[in-house]
C-alpha atoms as a PDB file:
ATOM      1  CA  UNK A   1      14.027  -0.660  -5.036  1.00  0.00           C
ATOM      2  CA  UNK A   2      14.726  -4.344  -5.037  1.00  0.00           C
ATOM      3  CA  UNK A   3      13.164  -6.415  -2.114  1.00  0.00           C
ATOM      4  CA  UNK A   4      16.120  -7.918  -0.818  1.00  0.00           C
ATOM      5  CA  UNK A   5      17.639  -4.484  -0.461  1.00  0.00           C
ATOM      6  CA  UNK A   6      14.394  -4.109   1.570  1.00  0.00           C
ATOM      7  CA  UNK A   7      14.533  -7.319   4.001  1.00  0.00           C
ATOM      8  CA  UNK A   8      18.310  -6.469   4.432  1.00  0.00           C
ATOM      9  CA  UNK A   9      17.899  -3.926   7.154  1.00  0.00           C
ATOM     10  CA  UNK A  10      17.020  -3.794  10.530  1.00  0.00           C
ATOM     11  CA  UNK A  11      13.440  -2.889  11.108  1.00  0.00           C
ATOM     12  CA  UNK A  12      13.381   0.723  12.983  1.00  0.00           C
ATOM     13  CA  UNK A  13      11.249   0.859  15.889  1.00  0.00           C
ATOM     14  CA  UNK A  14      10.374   4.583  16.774  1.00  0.00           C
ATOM     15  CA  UNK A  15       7.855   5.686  19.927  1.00  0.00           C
ATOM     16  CA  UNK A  16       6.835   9.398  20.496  1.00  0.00           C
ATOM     17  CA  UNK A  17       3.740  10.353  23.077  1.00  0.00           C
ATOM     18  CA  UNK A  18       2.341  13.984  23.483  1.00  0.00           C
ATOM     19  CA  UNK A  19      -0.240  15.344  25.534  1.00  0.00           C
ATOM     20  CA  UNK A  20      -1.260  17.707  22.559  1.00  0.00           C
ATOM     21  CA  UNK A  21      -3.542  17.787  19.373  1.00  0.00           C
ATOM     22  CA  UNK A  22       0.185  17.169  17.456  1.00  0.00           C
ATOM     23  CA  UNK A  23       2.780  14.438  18.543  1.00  0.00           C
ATOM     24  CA  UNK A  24       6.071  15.257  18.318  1.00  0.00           C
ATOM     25  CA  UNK A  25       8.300  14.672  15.182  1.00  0.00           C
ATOM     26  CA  UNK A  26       9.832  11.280  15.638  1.00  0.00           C
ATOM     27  CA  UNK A  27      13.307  11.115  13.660  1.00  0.00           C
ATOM     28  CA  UNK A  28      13.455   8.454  10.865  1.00  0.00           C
ATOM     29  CA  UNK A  29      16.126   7.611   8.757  1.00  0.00           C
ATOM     30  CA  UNK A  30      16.133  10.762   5.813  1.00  0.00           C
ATOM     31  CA  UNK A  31      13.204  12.842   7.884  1.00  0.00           C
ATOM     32  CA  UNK A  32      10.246  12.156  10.178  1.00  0.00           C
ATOM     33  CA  UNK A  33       7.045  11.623  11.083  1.00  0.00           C
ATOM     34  CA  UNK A  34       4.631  12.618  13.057  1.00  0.00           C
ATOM     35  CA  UNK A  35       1.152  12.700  13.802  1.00  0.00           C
ATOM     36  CA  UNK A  36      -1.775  15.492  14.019  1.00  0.00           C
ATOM     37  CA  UNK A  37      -5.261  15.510  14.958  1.00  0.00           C
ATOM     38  CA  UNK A  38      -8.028  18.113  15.488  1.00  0.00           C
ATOM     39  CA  UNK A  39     -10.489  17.658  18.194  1.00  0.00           C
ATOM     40  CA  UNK A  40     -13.112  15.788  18.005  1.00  0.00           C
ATOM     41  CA  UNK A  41     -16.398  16.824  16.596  1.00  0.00           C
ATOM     42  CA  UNK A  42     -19.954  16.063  18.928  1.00  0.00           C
ATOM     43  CA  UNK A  43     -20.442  13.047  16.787  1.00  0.00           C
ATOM     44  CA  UNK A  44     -17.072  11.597  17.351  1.00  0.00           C
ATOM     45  CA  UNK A  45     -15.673  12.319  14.123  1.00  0.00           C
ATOM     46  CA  UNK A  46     -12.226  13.635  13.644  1.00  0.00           C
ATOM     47  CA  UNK A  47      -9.816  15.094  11.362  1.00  0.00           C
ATOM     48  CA  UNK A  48      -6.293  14.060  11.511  1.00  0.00           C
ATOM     49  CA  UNK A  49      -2.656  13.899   9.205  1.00  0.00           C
ATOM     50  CA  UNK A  50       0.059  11.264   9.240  1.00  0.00           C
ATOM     51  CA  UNK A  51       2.971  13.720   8.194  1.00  0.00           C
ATOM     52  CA  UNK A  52       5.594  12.532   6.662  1.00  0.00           C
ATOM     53  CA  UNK A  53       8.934  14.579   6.100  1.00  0.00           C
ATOM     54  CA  UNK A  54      11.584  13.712   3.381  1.00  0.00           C
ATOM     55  CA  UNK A  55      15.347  15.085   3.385  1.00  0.00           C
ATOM     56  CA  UNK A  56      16.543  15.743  -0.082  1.00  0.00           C
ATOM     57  CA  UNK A  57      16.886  12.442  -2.157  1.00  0.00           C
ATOM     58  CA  UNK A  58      14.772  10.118   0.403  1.00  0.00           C
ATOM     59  CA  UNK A  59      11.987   8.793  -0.923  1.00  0.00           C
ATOM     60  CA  UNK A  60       8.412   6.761   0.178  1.00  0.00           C
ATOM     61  CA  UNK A  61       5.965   4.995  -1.340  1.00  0.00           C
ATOM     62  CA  UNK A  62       2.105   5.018  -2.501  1.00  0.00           C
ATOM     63  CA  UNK A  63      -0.689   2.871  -1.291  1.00  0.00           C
ATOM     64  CA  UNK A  64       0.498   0.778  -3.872  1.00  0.00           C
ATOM     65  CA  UNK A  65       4.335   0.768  -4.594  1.00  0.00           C
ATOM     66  CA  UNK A  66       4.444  -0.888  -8.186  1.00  0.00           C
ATOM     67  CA  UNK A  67       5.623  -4.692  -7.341  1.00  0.00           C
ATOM     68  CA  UNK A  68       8.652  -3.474  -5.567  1.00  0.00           C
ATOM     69  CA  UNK A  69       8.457  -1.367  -2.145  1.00  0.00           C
ATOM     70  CA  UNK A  70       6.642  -1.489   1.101  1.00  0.00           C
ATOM     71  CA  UNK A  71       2.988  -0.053   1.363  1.00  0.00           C
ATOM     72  CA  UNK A  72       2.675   2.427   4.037  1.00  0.00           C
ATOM     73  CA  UNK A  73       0.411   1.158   6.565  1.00  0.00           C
ATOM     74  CA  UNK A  74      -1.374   2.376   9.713  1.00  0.00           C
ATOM     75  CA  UNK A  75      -3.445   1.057  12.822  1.00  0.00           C
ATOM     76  CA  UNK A  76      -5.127   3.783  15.375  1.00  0.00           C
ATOM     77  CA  UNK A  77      -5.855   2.650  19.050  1.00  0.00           C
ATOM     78  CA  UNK A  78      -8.741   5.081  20.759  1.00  0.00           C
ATOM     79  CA  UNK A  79     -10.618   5.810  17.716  1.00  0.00           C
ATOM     80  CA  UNK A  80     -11.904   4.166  14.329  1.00  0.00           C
ATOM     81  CA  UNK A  81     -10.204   4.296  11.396  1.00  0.00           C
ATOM     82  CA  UNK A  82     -12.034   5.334   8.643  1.00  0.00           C
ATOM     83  CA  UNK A  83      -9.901   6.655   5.818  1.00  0.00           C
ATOM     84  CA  UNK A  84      -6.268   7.427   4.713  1.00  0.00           C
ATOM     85  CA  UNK A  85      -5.796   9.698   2.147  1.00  0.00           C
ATOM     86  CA  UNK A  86      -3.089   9.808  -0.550  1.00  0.00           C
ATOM     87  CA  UNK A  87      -1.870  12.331  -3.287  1.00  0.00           C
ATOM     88  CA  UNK A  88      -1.583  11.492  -6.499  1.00  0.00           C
ATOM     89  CA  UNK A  89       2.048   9.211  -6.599  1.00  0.00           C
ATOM     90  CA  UNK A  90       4.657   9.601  -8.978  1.00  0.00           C
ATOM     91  CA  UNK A  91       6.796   7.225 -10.897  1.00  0.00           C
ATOM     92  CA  UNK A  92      10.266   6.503  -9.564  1.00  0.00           C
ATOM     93  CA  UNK A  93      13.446   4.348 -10.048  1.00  0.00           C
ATOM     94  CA  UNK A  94      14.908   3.228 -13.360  1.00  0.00           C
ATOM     95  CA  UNK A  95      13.213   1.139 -15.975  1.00  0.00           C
ATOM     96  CA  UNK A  96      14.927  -1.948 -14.088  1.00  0.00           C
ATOM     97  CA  UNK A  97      13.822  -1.157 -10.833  1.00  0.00           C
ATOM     98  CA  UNK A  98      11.209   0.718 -10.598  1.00  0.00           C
ATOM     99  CA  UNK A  99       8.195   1.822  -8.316  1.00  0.00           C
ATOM    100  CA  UNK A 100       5.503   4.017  -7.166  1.00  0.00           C
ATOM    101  CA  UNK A 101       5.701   6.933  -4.722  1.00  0.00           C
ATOM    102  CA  UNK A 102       7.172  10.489  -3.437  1.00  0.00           C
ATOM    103  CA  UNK A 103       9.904  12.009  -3.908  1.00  0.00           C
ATOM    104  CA  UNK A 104       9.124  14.760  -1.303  1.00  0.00           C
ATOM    105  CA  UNK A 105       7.339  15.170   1.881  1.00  0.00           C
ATOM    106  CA  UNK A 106       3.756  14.232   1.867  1.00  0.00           C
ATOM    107  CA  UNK A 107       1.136  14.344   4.392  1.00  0.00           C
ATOM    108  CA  UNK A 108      -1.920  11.523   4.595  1.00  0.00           C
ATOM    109  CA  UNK A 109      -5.054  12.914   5.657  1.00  0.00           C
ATOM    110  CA  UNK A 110      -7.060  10.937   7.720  1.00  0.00           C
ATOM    111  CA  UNK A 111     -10.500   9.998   8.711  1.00  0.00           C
ATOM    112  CA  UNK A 112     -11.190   9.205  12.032  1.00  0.00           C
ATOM    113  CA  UNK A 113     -14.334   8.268  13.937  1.00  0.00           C
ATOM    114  CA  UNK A 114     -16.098   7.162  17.612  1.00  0.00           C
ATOM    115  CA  UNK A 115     -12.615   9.313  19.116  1.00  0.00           C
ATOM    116  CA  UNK A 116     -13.249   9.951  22.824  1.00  0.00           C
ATOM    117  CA  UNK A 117     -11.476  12.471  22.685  1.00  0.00           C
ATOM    118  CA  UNK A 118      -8.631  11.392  25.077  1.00  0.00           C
ATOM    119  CA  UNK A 119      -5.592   9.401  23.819  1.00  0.00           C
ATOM    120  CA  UNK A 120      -5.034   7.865  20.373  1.00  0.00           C
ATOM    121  CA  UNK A 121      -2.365   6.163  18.951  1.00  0.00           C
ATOM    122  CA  UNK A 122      -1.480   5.560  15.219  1.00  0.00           C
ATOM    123  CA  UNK A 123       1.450   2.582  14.746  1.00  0.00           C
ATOM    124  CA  UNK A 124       2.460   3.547  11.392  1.00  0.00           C
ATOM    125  CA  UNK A 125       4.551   1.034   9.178  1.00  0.00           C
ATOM    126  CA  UNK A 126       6.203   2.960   6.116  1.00  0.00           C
ATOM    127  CA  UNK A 127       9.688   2.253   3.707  1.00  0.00           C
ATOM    128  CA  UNK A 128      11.883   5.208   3.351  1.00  0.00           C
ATOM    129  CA  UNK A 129      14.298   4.855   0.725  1.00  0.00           C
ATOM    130  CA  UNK A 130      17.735   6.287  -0.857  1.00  0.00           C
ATOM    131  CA  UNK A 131      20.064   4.219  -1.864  1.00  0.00           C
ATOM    132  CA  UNK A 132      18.299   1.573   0.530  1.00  0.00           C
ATOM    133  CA  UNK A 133      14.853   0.981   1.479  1.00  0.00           C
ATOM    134  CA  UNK A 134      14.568   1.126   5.132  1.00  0.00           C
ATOM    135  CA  UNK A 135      11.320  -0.249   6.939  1.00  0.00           C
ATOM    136  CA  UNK A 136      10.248   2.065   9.854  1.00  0.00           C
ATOM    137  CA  UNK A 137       7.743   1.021  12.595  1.00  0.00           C
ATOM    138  CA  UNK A 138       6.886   4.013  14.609  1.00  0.00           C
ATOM    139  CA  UNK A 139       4.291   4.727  17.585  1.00  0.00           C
ATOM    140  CA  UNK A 140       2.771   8.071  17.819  1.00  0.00           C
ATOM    141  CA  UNK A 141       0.360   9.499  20.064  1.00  0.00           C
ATOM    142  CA  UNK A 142      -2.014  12.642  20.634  1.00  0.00           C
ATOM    143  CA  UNK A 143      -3.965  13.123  23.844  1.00  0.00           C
ATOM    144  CA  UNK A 144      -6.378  15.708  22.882  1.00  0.00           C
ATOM    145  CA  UNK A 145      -8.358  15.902  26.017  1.00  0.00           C
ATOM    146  CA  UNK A 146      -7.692  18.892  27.083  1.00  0.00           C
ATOM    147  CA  UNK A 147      -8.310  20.599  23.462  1.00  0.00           C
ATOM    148  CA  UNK A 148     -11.597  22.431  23.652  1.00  0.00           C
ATOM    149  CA  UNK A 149     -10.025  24.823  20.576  1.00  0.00           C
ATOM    150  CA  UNK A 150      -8.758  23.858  16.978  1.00  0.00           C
ATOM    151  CA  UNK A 151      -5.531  25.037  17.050  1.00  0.00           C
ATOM    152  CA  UNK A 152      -5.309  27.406  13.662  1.00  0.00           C
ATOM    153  CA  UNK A 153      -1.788  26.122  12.457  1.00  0.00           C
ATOM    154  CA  UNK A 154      -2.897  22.353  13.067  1.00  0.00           C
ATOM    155  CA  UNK A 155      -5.963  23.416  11.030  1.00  0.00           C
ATOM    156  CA  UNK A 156      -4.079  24.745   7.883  1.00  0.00           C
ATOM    157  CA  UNK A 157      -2.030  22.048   7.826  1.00  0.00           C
ATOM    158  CA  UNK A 158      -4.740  19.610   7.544  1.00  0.00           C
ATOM    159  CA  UNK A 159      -6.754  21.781   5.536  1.00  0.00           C
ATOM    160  CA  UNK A 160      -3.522  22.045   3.301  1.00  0.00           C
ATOM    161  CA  UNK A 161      -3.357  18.125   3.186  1.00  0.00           C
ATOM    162  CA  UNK A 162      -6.696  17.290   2.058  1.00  0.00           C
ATOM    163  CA  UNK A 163      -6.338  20.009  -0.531  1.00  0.00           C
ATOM    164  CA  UNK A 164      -3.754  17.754  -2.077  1.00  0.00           C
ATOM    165  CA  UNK A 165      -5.932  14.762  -2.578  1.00  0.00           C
ATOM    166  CA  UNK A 166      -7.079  14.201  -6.189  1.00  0.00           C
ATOM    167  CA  UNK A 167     -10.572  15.501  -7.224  1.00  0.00           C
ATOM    168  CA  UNK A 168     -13.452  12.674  -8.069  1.00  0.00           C
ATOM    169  CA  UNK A 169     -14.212  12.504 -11.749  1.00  0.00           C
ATOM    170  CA  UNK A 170     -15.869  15.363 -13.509  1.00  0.00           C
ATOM    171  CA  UNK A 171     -16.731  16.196 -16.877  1.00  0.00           C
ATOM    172  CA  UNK A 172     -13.478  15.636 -19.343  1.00  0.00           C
ATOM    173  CA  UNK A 173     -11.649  13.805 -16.551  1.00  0.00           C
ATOM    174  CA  UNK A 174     -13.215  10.333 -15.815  1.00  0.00           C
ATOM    175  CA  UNK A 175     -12.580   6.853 -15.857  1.00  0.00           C
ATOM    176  CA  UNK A 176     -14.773   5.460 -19.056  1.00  0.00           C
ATOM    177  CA  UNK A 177     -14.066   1.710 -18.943  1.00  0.00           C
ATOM    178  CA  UNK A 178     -11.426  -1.100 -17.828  1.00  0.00           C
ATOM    179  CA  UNK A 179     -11.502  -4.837 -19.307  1.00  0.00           C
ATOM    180  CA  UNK A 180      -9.865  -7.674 -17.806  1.00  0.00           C
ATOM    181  CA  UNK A 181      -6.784  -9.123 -20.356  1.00  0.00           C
ATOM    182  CA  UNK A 182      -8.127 -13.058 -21.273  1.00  0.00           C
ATOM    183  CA  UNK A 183      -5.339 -14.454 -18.510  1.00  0.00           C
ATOM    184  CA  UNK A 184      -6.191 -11.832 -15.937  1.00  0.00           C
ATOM    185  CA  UNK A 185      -2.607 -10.512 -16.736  1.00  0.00           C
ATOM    186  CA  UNK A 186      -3.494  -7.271 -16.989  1.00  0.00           C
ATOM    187  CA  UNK A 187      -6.510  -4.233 -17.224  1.00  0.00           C
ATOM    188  CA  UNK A 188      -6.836  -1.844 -20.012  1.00  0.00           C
ATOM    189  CA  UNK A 189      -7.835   1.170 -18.951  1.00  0.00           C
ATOM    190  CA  UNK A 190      -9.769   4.117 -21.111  1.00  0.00           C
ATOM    191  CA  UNK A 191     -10.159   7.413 -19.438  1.00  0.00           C
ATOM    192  CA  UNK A 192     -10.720  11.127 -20.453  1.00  0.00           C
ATOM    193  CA  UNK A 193      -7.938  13.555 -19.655  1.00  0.00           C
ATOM    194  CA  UNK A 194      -7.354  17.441 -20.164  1.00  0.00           C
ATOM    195  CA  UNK A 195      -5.922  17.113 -23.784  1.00  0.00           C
ATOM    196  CA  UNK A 196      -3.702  20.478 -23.837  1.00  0.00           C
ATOM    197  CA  UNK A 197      -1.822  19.517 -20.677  1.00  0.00           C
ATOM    198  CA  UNK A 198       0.961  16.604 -20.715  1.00  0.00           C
ATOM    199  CA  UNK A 199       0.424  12.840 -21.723  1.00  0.00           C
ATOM    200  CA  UNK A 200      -1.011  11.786 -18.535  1.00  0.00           C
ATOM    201  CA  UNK A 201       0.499   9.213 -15.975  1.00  0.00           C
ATOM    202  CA  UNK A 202      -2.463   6.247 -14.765  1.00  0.00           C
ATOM    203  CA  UNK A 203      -1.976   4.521 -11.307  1.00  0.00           C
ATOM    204  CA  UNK A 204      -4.242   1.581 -10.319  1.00  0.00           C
ATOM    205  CA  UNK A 205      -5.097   0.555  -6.675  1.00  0.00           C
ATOM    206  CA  UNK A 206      -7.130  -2.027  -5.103  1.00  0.00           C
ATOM    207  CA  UNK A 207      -7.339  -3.891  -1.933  1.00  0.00           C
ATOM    208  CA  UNK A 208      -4.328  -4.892   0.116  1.00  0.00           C
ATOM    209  CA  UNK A 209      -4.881  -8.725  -1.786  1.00  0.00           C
ATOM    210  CA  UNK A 210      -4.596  -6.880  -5.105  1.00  0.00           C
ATOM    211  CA  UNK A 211      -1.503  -5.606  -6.463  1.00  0.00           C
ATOM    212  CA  UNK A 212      -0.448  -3.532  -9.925  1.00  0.00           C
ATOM    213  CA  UNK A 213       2.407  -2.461 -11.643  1.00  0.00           C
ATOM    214  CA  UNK A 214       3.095   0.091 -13.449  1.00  0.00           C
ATOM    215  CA  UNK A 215       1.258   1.277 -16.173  1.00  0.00           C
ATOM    216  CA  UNK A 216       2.829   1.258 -19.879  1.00  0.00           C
ATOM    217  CA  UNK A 217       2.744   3.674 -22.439  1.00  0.00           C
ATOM    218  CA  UNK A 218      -0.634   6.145 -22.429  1.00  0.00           C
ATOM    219  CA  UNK A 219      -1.554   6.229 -25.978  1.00  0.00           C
ATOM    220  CA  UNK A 220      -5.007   8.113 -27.444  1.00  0.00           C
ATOM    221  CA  UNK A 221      -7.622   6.602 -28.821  1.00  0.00           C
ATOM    222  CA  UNK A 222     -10.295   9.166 -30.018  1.00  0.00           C
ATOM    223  CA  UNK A 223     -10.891  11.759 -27.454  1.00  0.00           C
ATOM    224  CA  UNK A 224      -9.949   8.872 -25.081  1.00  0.00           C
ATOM    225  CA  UNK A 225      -6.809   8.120 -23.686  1.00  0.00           C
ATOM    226  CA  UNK A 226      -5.750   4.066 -22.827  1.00  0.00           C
ATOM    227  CA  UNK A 227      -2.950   2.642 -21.013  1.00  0.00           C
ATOM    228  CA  UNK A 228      -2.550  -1.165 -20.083  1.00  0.00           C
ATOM    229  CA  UNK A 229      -1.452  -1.934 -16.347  1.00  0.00           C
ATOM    230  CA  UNK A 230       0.236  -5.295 -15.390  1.00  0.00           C
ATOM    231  CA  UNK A 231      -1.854  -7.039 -12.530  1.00  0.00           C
ATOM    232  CA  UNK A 232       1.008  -8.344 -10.218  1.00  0.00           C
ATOM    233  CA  UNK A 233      -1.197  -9.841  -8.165  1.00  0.00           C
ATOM    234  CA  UNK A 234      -4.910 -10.746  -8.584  1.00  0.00           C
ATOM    235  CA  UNK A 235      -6.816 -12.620  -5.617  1.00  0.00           C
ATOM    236  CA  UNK A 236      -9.021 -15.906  -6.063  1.00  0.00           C
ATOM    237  CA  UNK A 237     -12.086 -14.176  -4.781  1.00  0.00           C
ATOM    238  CA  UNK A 238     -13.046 -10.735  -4.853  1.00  0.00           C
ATOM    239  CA  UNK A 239     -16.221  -8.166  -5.118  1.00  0.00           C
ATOM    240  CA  UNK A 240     -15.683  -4.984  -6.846  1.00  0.00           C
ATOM    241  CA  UNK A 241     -18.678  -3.933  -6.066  1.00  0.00           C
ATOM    242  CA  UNK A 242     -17.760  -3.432  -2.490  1.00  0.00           C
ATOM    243  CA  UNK A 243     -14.105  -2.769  -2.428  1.00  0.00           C
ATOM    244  CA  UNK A 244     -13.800  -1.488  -6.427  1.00  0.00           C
ATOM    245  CA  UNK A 245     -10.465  -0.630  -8.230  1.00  0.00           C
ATOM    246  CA  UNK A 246      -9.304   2.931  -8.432  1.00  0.00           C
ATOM    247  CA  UNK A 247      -8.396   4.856 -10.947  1.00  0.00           C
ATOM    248  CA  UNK A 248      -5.487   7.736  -9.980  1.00  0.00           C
ATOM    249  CA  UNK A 249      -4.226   9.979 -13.074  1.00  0.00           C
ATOM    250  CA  UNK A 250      -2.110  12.598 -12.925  1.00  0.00           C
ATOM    251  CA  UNK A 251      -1.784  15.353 -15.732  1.00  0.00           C
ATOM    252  CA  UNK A 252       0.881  17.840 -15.327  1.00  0.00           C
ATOM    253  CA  UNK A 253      -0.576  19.953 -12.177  1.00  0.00           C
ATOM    254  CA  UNK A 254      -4.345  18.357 -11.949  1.00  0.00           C
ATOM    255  CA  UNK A 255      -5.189  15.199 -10.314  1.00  0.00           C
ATOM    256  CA  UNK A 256      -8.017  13.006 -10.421  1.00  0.00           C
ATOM    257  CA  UNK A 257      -9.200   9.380  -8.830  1.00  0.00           C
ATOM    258  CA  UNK A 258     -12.848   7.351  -8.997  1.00  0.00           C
ATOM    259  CA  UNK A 259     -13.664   4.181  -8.667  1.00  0.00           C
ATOM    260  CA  UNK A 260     -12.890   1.852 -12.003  1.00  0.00           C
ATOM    261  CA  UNK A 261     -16.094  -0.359 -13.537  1.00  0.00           C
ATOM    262  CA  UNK A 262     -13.845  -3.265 -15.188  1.00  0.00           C
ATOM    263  CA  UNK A 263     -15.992  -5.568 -16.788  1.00  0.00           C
END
């Protein structure tokens, strides 16, 4: 998706309220989105789901879209935000344009905290593409103040969601190193990966200041696997140490992301 298809189009404001543990589906250009959220735990805690549904041939993107694309975004009002969750992307466009996403419904778990258990609102900011890249700003609200039950379909569904995630790093799929090109161009990544499954795909996220494309050809190296990824962007100041790189790979069916030591 080129940018200027992006800044061509109205921006789609979208409000939905609910007085239930799931918001109702608010309609979006190609699908909709809504929000869900089990009650809240003694200490506050909660677990919740931006959920995201795709027609055929829409499309949105990952945390981060490639150099091209809007990264989906999300405030909560009545609770702290502690985590978004996203499934391993995939690769999409043409080798002109392209970017880093979904090419089918997805759902974000989330991790929420201090909830009240009364009222929360998520403003959500996502691009949903086609043949155009429409930005969609939509309010969505739970009040789950009267829930003193999990509802059982809310549960699977979130259950279902985190189930997607990728799993950390484990023995014969890790991250092993990533070095810094000389002009801070780019990062070369080595990584073990399941070596009877497909050549595997490498995705590289940071902070919101941080920004990567995507990643060339994965070539092996031993019983390693590297791949070089284009840094788009790469802020003045930064510590890895407390906001590191990750690592996302995806090999045919299996899924993994960890935090990247680049030296």
């Amino acid at each position: 998706m080129k940018r200027l298809q992006t800044a061509a189009v109205t921006l789609l404001f979208l409000n939905s309220a609910a007085a239930a543990a799931s918001s109702p589906w608010v309609e979006t250009p190609g699908g909709g989105v809504r929000l869900v959220a089990l009650p809240a735990a003694a200490d506050g805690s909660m677990r919740a789901m931006l959920d995201i549904r795709l027609n055929d041939g829409w499309k949105t993107y990952w945390r981060d879209p490639g150099g091209s694309g809007i990264p989906p975004s999300l405030a909560v009002a009545g609770a702290e935000l502690v985590s978004v969750g996203f499934p391993a992307p995939k690769r999409l466009g043409d080798a002109e344009n392209h970017y880093i996403g979904y090419d089918g419904s997805v759902r974000l778990p989330l991790k929420l905290a201090k909830a009240a258990g009364g009222a929360i609102t998520a403003t959500v900011f996502l691009g949903v593409c086609k043949d155009i890249c429409i930005p969609v700003q939509a309010e969505l609200t739970v009040d789950a103040s009267g829930e003193s039950f999990t509802n059982p379909l809310e549960e699977t569904a979130i259950a279902e969601a985190e189930a997607t995630l990728p799993r950390g790093a484990g023995d014969g799929f890790r991250p092993l190193s990533g070095r810094w090109a000389a002009d801070g161009k780019s990062v070369t990544v080595r990584f073990e990966a399941p070596a009877d499954g497909p050549v595997p795909d490498v995705f590289l996220s940071g902070s919101s200041t941080f920004e990567f494309g995507a990643a060339g050809p994965v070539r092996r190296d031993g019983a390693a696997f590297v791949a070089e990824v284009p840094v788009l962007h790469r802020p003045k100041v930064f510590d890895l140490g407390k906001d590191p790189i990750r690592l996302t790979v995806r090999a045919g069916e299996r899924t993994m992301e960890s935090p990247l030591a680049i030296e």
